[in-house]
C-alpha atoms as a PDB file:
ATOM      1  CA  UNK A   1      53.060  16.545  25.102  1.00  0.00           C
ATOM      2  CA  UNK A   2      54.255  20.033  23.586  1.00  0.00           C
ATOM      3  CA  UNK A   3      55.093  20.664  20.356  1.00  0.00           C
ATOM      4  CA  UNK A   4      58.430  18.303  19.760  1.00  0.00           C
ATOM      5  CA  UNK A   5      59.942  20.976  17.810  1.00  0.00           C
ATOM      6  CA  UNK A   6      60.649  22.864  21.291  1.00  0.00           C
ATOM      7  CA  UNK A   7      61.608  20.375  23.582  1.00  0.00           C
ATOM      8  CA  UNK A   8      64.439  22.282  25.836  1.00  0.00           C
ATOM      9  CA  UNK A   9      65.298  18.482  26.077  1.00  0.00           C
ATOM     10  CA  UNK A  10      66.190  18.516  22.412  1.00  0.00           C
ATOM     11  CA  UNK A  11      68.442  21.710  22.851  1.00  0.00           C
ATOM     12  CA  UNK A  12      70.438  20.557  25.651  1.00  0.00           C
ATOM     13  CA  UNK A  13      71.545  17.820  23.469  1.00  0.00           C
ATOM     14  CA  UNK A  14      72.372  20.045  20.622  1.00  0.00           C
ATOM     15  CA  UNK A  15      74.156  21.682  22.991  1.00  0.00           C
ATOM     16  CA  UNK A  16      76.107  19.087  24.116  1.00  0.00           C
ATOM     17  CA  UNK A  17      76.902  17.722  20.877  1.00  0.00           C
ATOM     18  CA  UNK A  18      78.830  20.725  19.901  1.00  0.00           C
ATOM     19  CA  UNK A  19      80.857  20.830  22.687  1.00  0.00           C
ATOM     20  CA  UNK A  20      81.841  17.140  21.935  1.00  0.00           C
ATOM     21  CA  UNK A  21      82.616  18.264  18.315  1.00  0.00           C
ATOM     22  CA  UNK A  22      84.408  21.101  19.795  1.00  0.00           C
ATOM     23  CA  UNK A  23      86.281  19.259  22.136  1.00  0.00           C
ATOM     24  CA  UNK A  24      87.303  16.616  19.312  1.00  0.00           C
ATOM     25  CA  UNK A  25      88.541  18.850  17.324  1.00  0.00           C
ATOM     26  CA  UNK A  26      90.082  21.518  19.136  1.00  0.00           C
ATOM     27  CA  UNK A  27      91.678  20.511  22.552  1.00  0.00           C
ATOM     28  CA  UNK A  28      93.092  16.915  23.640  1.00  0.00           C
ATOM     29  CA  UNK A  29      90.601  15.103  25.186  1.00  0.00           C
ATOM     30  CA  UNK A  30      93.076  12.805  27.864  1.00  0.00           C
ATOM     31  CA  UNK A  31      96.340  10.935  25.944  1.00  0.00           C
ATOM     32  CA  UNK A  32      96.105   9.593  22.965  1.00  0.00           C
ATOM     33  CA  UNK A  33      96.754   6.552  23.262  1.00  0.00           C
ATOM     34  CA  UNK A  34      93.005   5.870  24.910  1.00  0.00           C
ATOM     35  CA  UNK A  35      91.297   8.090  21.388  1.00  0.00           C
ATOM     36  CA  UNK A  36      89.065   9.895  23.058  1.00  0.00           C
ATOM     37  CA  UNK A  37      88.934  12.860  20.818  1.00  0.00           C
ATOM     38  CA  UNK A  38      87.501  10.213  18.064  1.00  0.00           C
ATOM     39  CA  UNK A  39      85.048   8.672  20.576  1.00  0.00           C
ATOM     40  CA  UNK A  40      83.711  12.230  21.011  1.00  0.00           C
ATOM     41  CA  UNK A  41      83.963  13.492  17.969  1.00  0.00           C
ATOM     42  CA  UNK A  42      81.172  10.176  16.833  1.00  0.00           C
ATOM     43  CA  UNK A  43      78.957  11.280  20.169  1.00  0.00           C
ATOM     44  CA  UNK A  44      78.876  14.737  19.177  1.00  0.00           C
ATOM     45  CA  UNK A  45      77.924  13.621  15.573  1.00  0.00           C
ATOM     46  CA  UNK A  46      75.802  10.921  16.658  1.00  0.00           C
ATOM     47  CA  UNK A  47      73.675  13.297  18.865  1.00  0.00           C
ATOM     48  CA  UNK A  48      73.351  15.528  16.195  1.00  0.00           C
ATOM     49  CA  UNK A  49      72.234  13.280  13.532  1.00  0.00           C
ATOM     50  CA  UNK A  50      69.334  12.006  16.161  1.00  0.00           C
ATOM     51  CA  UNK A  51      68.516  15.324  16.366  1.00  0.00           C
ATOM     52  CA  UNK A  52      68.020  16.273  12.876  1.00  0.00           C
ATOM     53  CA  UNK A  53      66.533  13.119  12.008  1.00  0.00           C
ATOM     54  CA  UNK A  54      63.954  13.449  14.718  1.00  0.00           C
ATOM     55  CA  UNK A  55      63.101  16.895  13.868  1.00  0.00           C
ATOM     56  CA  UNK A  56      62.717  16.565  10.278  1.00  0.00           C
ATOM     57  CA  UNK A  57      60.295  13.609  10.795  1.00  0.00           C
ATOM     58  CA  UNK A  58      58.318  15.484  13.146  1.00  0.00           C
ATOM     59  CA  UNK A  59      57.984  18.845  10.976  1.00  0.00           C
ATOM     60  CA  UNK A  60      56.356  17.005   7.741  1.00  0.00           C
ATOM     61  CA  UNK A  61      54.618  14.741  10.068  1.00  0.00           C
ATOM     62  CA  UNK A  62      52.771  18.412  11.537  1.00  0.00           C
ATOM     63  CA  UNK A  63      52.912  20.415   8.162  1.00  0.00           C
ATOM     64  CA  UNK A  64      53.100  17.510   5.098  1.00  0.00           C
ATOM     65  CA  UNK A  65      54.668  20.505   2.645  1.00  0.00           C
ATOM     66  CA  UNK A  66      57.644  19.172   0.848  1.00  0.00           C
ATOM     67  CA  UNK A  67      57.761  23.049  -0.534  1.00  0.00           C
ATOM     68  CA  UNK A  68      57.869  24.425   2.731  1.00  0.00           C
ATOM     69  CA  UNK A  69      60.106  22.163   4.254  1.00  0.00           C
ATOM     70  CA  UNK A  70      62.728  22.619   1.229  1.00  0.00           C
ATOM     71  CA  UNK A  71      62.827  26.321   1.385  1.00  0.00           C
ATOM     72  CA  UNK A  72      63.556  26.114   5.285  1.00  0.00           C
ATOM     73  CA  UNK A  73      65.785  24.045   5.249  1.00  0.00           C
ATOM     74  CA  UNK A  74      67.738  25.282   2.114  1.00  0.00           C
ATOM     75  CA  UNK A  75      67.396  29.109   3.587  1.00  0.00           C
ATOM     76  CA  UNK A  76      68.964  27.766   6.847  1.00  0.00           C
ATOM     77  CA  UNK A  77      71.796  25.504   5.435  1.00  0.00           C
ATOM     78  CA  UNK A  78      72.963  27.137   2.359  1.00  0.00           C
ATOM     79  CA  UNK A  79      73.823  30.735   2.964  1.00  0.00           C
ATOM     80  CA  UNK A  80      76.252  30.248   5.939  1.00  0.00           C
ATOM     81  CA  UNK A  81      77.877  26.864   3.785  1.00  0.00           C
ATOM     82  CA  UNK A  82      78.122  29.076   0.732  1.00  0.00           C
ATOM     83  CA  UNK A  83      80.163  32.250   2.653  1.00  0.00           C
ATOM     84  CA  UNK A  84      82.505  29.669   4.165  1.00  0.00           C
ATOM     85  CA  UNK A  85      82.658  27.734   1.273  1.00  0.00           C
ATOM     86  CA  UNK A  86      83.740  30.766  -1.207  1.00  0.00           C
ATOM     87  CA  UNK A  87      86.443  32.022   1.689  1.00  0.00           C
ATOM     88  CA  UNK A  88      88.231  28.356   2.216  1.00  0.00           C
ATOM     89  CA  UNK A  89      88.084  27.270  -1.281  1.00  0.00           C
ATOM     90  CA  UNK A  90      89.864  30.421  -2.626  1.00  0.00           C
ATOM     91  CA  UNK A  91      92.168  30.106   0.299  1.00  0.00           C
ATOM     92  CA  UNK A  92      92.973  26.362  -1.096  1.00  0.00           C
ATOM     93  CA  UNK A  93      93.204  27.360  -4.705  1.00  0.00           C
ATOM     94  CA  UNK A  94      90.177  24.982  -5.649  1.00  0.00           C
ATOM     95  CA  UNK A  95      89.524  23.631  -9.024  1.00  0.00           C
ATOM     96  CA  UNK A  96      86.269  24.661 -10.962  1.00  0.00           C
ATOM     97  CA  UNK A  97      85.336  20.570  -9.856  1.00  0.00           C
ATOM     98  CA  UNK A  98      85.783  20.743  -6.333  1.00  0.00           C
ATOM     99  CA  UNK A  99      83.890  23.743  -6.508  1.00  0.00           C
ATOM    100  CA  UNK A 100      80.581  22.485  -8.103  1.00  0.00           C
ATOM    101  CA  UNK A 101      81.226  19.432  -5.750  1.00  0.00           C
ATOM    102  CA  UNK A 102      80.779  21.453  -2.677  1.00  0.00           C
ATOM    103  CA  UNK A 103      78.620  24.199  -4.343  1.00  0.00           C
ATOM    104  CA  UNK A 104      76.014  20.934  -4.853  1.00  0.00           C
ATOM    105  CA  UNK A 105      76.793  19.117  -1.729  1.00  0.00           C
ATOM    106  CA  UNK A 106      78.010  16.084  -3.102  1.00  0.00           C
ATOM    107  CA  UNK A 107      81.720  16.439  -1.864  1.00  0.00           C
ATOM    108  CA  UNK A 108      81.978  13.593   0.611  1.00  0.00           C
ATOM    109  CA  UNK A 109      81.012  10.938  -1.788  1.00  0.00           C
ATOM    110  CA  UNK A 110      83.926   8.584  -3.918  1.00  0.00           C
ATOM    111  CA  UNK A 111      85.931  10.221  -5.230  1.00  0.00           C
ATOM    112  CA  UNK A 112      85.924  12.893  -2.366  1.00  0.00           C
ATOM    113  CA  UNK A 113      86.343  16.178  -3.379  1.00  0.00           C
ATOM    114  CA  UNK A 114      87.106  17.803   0.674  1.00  0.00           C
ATOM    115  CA  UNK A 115      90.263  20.088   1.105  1.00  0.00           C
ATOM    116  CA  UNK A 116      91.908  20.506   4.297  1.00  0.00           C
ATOM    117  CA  UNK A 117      89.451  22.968   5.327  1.00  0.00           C
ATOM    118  CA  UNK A 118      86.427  21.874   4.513  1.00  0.00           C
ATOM    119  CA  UNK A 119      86.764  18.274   5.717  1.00  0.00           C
ATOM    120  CA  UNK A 120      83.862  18.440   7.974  1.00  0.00           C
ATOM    121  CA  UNK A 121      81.271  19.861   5.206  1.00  0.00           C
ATOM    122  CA  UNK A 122      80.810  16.248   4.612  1.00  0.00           C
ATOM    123  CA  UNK A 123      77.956  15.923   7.488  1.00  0.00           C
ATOM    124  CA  UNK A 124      76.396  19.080   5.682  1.00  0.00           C
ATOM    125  CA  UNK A 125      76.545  17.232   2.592  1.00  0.00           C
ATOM    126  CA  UNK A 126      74.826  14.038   3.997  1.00  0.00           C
ATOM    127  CA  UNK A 127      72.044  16.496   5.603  1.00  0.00           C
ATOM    128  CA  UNK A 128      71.608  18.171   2.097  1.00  0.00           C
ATOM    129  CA  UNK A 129      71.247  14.665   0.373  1.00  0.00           C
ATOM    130  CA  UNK A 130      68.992  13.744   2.951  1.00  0.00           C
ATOM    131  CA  UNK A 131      66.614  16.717   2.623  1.00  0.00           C
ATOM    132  CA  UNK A 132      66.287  15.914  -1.113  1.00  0.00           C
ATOM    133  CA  UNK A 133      66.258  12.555  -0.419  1.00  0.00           C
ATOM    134  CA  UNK A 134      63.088  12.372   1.896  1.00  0.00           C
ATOM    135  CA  UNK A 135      61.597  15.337   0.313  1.00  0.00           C
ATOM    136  CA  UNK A 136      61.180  13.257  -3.011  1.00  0.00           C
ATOM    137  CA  UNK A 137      60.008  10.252  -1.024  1.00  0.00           C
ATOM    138  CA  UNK A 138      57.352  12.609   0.978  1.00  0.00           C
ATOM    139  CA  UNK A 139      56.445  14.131  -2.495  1.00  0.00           C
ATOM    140  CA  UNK A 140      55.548  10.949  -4.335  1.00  0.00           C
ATOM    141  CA  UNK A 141      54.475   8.369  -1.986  1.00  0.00           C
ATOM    142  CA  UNK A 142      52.877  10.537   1.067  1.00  0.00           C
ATOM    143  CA  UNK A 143      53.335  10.887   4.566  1.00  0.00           C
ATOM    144  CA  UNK A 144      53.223   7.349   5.065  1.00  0.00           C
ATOM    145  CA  UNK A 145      56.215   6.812   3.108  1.00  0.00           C
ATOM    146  CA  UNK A 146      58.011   7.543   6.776  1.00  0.00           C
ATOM    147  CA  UNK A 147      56.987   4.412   7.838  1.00  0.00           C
ATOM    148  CA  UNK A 148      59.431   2.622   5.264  1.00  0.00           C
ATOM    149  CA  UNK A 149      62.373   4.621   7.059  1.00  0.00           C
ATOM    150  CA  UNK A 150      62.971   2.283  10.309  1.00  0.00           C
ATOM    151  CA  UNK A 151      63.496  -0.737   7.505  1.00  0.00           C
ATOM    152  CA  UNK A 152      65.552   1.701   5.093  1.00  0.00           C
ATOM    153  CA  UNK A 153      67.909   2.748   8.239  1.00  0.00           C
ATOM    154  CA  UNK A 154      68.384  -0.925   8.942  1.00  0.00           C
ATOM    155  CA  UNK A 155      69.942  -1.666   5.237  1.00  0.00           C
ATOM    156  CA  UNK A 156      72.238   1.281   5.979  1.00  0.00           C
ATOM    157  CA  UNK A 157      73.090  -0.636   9.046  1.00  0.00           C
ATOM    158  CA  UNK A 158      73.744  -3.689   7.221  1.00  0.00           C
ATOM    159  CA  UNK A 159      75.705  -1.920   4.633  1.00  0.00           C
ATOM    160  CA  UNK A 160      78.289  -1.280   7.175  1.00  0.00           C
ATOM    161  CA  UNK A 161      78.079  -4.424   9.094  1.00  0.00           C
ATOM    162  CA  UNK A 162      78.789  -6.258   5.529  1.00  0.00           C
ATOM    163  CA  UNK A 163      81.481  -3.662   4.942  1.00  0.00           C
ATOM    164  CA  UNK A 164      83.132  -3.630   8.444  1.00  0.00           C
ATOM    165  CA  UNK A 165      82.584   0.223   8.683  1.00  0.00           C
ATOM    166  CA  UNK A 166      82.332   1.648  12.025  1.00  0.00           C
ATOM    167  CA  UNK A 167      82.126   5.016  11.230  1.00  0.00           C
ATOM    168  CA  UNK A 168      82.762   6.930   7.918  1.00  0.00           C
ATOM    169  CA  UNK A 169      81.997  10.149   6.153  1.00  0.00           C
ATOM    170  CA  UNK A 170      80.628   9.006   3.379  1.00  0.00           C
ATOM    171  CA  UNK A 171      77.186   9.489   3.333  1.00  0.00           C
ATOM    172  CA  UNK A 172      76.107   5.381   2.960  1.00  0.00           C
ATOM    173  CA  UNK A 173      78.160   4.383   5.634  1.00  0.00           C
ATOM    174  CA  UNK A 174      76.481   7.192   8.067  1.00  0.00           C
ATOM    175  CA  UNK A 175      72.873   7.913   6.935  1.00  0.00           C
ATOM    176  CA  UNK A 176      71.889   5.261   9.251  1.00  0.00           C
ATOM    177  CA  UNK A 177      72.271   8.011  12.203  1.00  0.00           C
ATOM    178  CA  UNK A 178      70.190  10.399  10.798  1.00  0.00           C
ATOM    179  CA  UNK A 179      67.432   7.489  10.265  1.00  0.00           C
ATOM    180  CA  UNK A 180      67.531   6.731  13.563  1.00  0.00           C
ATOM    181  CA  UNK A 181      66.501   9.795  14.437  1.00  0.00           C
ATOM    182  CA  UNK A 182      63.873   9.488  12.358  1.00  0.00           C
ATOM    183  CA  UNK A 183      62.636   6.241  13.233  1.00  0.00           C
ATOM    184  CA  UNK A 184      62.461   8.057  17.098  1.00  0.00           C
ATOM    185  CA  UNK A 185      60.246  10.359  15.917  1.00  0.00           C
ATOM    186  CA  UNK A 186      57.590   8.218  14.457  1.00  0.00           C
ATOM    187  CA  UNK A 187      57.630   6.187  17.632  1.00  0.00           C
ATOM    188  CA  UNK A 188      57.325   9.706  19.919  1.00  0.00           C
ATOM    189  CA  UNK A 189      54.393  10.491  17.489  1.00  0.00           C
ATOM    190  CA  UNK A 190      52.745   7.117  17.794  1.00  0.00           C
ATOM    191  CA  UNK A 191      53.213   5.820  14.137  1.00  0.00           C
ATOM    192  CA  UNK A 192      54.861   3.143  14.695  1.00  0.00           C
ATOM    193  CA  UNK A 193      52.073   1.973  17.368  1.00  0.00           C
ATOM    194  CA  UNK A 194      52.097   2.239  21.217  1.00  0.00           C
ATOM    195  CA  UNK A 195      54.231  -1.164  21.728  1.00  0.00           C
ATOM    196  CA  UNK A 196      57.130   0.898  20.264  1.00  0.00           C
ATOM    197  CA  UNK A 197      56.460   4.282  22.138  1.00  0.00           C
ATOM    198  CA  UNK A 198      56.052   1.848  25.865  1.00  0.00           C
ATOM    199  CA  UNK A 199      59.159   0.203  25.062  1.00  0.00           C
ATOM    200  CA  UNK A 200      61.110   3.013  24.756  1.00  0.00           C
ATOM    201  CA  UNK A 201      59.519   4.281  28.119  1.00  0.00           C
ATOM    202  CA  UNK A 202      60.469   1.539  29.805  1.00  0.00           C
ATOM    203  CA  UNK A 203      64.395   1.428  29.077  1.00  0.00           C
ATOM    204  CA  UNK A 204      67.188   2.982  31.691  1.00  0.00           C
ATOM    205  CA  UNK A 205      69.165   6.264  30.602  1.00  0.00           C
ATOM    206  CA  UNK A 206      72.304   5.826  32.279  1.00  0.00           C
ATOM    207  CA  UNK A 207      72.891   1.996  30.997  1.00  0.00           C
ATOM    208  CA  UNK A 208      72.003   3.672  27.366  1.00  0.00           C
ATOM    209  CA  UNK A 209      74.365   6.278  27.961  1.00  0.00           C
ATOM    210  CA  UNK A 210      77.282   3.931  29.038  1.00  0.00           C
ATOM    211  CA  UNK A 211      76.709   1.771  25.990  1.00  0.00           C
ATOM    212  CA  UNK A 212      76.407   5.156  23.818  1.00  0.00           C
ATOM    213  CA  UNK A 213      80.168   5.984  24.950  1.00  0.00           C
ATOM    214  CA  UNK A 214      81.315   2.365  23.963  1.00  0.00           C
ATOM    215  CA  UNK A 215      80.060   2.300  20.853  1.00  0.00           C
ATOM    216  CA  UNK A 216      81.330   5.422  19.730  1.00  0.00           C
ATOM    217  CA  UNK A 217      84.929   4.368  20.594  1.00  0.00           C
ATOM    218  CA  UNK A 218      86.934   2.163  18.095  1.00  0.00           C
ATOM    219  CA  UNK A 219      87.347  -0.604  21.057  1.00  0.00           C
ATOM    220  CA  UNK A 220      83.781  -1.069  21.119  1.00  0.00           C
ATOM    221  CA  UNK A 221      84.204  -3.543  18.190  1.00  0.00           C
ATOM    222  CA  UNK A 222      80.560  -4.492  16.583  1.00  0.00           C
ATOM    223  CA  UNK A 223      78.803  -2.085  19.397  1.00  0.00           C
ATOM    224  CA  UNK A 224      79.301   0.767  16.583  1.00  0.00           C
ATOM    225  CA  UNK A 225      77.094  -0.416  14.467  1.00  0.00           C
ATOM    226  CA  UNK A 226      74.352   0.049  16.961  1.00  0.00           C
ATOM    227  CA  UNK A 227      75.585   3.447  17.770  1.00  0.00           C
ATOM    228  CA  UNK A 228      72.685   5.558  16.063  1.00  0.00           C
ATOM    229  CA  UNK A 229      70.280   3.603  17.960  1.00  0.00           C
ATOM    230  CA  UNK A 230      71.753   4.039  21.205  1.00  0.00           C
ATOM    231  CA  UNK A 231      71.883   7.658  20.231  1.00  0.00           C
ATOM    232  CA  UNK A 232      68.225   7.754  19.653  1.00  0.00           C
ATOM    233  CA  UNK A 233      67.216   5.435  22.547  1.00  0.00           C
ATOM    234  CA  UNK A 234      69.120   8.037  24.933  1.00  0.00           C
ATOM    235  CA  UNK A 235      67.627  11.586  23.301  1.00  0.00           C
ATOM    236  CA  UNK A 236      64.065   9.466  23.204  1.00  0.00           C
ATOM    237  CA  UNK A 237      64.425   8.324  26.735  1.00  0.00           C
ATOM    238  CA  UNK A 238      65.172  12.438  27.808  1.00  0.00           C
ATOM    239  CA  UNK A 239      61.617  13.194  25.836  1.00  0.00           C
ATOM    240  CA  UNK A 240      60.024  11.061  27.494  1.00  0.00           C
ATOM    241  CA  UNK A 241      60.743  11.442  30.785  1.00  0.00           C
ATOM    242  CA  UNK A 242      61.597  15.164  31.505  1.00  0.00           C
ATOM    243  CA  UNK A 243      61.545  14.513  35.397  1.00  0.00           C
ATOM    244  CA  UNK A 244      64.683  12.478  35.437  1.00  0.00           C
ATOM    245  CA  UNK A 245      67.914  14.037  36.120  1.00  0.00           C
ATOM    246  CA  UNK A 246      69.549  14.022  33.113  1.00  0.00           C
ATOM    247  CA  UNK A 247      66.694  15.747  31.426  1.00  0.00           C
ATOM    248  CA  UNK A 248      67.249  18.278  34.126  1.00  0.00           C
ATOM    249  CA  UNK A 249      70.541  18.697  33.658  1.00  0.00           C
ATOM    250  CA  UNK A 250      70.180  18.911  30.233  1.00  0.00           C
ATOM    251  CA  UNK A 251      67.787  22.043  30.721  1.00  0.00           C
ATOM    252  CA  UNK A 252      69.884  24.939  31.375  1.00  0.00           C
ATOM    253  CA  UNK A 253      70.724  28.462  29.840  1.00  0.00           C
ATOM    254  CA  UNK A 254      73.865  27.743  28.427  1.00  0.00           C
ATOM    255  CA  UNK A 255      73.216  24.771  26.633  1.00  0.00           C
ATOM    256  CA  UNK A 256      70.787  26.454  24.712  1.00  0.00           C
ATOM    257  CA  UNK A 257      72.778  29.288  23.931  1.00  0.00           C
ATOM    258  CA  UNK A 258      75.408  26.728  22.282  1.00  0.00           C
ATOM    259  CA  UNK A 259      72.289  25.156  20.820  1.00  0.00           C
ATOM    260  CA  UNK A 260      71.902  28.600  19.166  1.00  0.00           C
ATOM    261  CA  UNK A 261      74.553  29.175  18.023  1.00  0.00           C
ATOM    262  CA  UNK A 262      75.549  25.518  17.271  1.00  0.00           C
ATOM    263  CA  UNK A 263      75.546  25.809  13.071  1.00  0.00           C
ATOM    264  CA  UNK A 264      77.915  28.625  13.220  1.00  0.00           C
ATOM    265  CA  UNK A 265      80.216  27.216  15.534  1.00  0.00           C
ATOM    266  CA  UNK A 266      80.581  23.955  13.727  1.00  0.00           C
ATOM    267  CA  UNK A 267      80.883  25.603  10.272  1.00  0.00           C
ATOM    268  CA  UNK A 268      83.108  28.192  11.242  1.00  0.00           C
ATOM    269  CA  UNK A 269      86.222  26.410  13.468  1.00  0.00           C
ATOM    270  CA  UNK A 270      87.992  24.619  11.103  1.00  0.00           C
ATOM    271  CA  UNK A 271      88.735  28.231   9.553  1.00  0.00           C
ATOM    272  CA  UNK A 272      90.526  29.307  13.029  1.00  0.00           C
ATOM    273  CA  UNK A 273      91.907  26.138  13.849  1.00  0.00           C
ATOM    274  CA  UNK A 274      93.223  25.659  10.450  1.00  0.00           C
ATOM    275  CA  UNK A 275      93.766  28.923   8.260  1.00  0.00           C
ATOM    276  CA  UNK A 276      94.954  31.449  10.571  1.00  0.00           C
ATOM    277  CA  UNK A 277      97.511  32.674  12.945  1.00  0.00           C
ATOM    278  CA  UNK A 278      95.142  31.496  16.047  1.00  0.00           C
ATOM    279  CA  UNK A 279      96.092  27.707  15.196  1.00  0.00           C
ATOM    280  CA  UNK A 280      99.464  28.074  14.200  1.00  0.00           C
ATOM    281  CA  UNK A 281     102.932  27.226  16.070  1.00  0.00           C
ATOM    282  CA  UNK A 282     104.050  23.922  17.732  1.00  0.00           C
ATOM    283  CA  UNK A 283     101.576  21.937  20.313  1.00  0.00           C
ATOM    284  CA  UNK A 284     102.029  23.834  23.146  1.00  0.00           C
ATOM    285  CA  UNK A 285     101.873  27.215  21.441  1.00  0.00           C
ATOM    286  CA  UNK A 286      98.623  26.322  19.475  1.00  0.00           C
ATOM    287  CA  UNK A 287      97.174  25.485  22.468  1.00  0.00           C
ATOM    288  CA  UNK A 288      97.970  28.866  24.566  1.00  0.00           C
ATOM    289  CA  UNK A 289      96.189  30.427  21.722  1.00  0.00           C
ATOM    290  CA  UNK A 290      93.201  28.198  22.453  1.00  0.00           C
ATOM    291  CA  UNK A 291      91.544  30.690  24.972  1.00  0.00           C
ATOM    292  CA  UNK A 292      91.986  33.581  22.561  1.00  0.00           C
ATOM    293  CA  UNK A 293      90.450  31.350  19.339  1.00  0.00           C
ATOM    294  CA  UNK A 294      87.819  30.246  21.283  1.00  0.00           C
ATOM    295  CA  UNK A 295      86.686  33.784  22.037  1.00  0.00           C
ATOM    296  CA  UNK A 296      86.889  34.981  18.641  1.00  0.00           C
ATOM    297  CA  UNK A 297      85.059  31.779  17.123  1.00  0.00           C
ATOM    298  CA  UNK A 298      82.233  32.190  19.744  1.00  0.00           C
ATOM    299  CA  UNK A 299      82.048  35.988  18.524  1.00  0.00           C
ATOM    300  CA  UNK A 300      81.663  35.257  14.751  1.00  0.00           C
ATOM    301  CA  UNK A 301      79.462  32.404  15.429  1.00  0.00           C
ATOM    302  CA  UNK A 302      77.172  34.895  17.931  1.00  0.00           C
ATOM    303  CA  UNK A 303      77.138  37.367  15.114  1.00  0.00           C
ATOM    304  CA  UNK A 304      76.597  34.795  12.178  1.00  0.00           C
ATOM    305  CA  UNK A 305      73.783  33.535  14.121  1.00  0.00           C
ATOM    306  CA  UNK A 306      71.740  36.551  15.233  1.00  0.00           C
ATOM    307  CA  UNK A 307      72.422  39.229  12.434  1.00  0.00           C
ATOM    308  CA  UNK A 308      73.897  36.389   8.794  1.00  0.00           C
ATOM    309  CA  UNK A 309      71.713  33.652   9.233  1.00  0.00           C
ATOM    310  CA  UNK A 310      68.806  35.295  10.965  1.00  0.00           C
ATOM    311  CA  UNK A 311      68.000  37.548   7.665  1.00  0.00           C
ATOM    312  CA  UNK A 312      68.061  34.400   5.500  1.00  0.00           C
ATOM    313  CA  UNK A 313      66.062  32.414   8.025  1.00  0.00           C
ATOM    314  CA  UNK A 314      63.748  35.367   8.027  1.00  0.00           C
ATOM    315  CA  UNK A 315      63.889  35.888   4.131  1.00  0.00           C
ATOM    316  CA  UNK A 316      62.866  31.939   3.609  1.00  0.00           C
ATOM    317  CA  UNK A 317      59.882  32.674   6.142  1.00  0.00           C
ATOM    318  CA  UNK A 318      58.820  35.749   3.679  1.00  0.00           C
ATOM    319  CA  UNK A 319      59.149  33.378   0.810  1.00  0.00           C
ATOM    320  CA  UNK A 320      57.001  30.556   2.124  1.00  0.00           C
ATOM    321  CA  UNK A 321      54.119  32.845   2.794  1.00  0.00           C
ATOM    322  CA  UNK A 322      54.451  34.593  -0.764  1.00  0.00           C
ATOM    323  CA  UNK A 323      54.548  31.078  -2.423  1.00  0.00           C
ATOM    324  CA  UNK A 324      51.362  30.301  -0.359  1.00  0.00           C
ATOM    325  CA  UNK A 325      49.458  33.207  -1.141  1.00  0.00           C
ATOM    326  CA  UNK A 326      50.013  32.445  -5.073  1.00  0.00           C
ATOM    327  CA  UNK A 327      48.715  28.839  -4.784  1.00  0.00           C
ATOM    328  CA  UNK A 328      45.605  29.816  -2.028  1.00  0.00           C
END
């Protein structure tokens, strides 16, 4: 198999889990009455979680450097978070504590600290206490510390079957769905033994993906709480089995364009939706302007992505090699 950091497989989903975020957020996805802008507003998040989950896993599993890993990941997150950060908590007239809350990426836990629009910076938060989390892990007990994550996921799980949480953004009622993801990848890279990897061969897409929708929908009653593993299942399924149709369909240019640019788009569209004249008015005038926000938030998220967040990306890269020249 190639290198699971470049499955196209693995962008179509990205890709498709910001236009479910996107959708959730931005236009009415049929009445709502039937909630369908929550159902995919969990699939979009769900998918993404998998994704990050499984990629993480599968980077220390190929280069076991906690250093390396931090820098990346810090050098990709941060700089973008920070910019919008600075703009919408000025705009909100922020307190010096929800500043260091969000600053330090701890803003989604009790007592939440979000504003109006940075509500969705808690998934960023739950990825930045995640990277510290399973960086210290990695650090002190080794790479086979991963192995522990299918059981911790599971006490997640429990957590919010004992709780009755479907879906929250706190990070102990969700961290299950990045888990998941991780769990996925030590079963794609054979450490959790070949029973695991030949199961997951062996079960049907399209039954995974019906069950997928159900659970992410507030009707689907206890099938939530199984929701990151039908997530997983599904993306696993498509890495698997690149042949099938819906790998196919998820291999196209646009997808991975929105893949691309997916970190900008999702930081940046609260901003339009929220603080400016492109989301303002009554219903149907906010949503006349949706053509005309859309363009502009695909414009700041194309040049975010390939001048912003490129240099810093680029700038970690330079770092990493300094550090390593130091230690040689």
């Amino acid at each position: 198999m190639k290198s699971t950091l470049h499955l196209k497989v693995l962008d179509g989903w990205r890709g498709i889990s910001i236009l479910c975020v996107l959708a959730a957020h931005l236009l009415p996805v049929g009445p709502k009455s039937l909630q369908l802008n929550a159902m995919f507003g969990l699939l979009g998040m769900a998918l993404f979680f998998t994704l990050s989950g499984f990629l993480i896993t599968s980077f220390l599993l190929k280069n076991p450097s906690t250093l390396d890993f931090l820098v990346r990941r810090f050098f990709r997150i941060i700089p973008l978070a920070w910019l919008y950060l600075a703009i919408a908590l000025g705009l909100a007239g922020a307190s010096s504590d929800i500043w260091l809350a969000h600053y330090f990426f701890y803003a989604n836990l009790p007592p939440t600290h979000l504003v109006s629009l940075t509500e969705h910076i808690w998934s960023l938060c739950m990825e930045m206490q995640f990277y510290i989390g399973i960086a210290l892990m990695f650090a002190v007990f080794g790479v086979r510390s991963l192995l522990a994550i299918p059981l911790i996921g599971l006490l997640f799980t429990l957590l919010r079957v004992t709780d009755g949480v479907y879906a929250s953004s706190v990070s102990y009622y969700r961290m299950d769905e990045i888990l998941a993801g991780c769990t996925l990848a030590l079963i794609i890279h054979q450490r959790l033994g070949s029973r695991a990897l030949a199961w997951l061969q062996r079960m049907p897409q399209w039954p995974l993906l019906l069950l997928l929708l159900i659970s992410c929908h507030e009707q689907g009653a206890a099938l939530n709480y199984l929701r990151p593993y039908l997530a997983a299942l599904l993306v696993g399924t498509t890495i698997l089995h690149p042949g099938r149709a819906m790998a196919s369909l998820l291999d196209n240019r646009v997808l991975f364009y929105l893949a691309t640019i997916s970190y900008a788009l999702y930081v940046i569209h609260p901003m339009l939706a929220v603080g400016t004249w492109l989301g303002s008015g009554d219903v149907i005038i906010k949503y006349l302007k949706r053509p005309l926000l859309f363009v502009v938030l695909f414009a700041l998220a194309h040049v975010s992505t390939f001048y912003y967040e490129s240099w810093w990306t680029g700038s970690g890269k330079t770092l990493i090699k300094k550090l390593k020249l130091n230690t040689a």
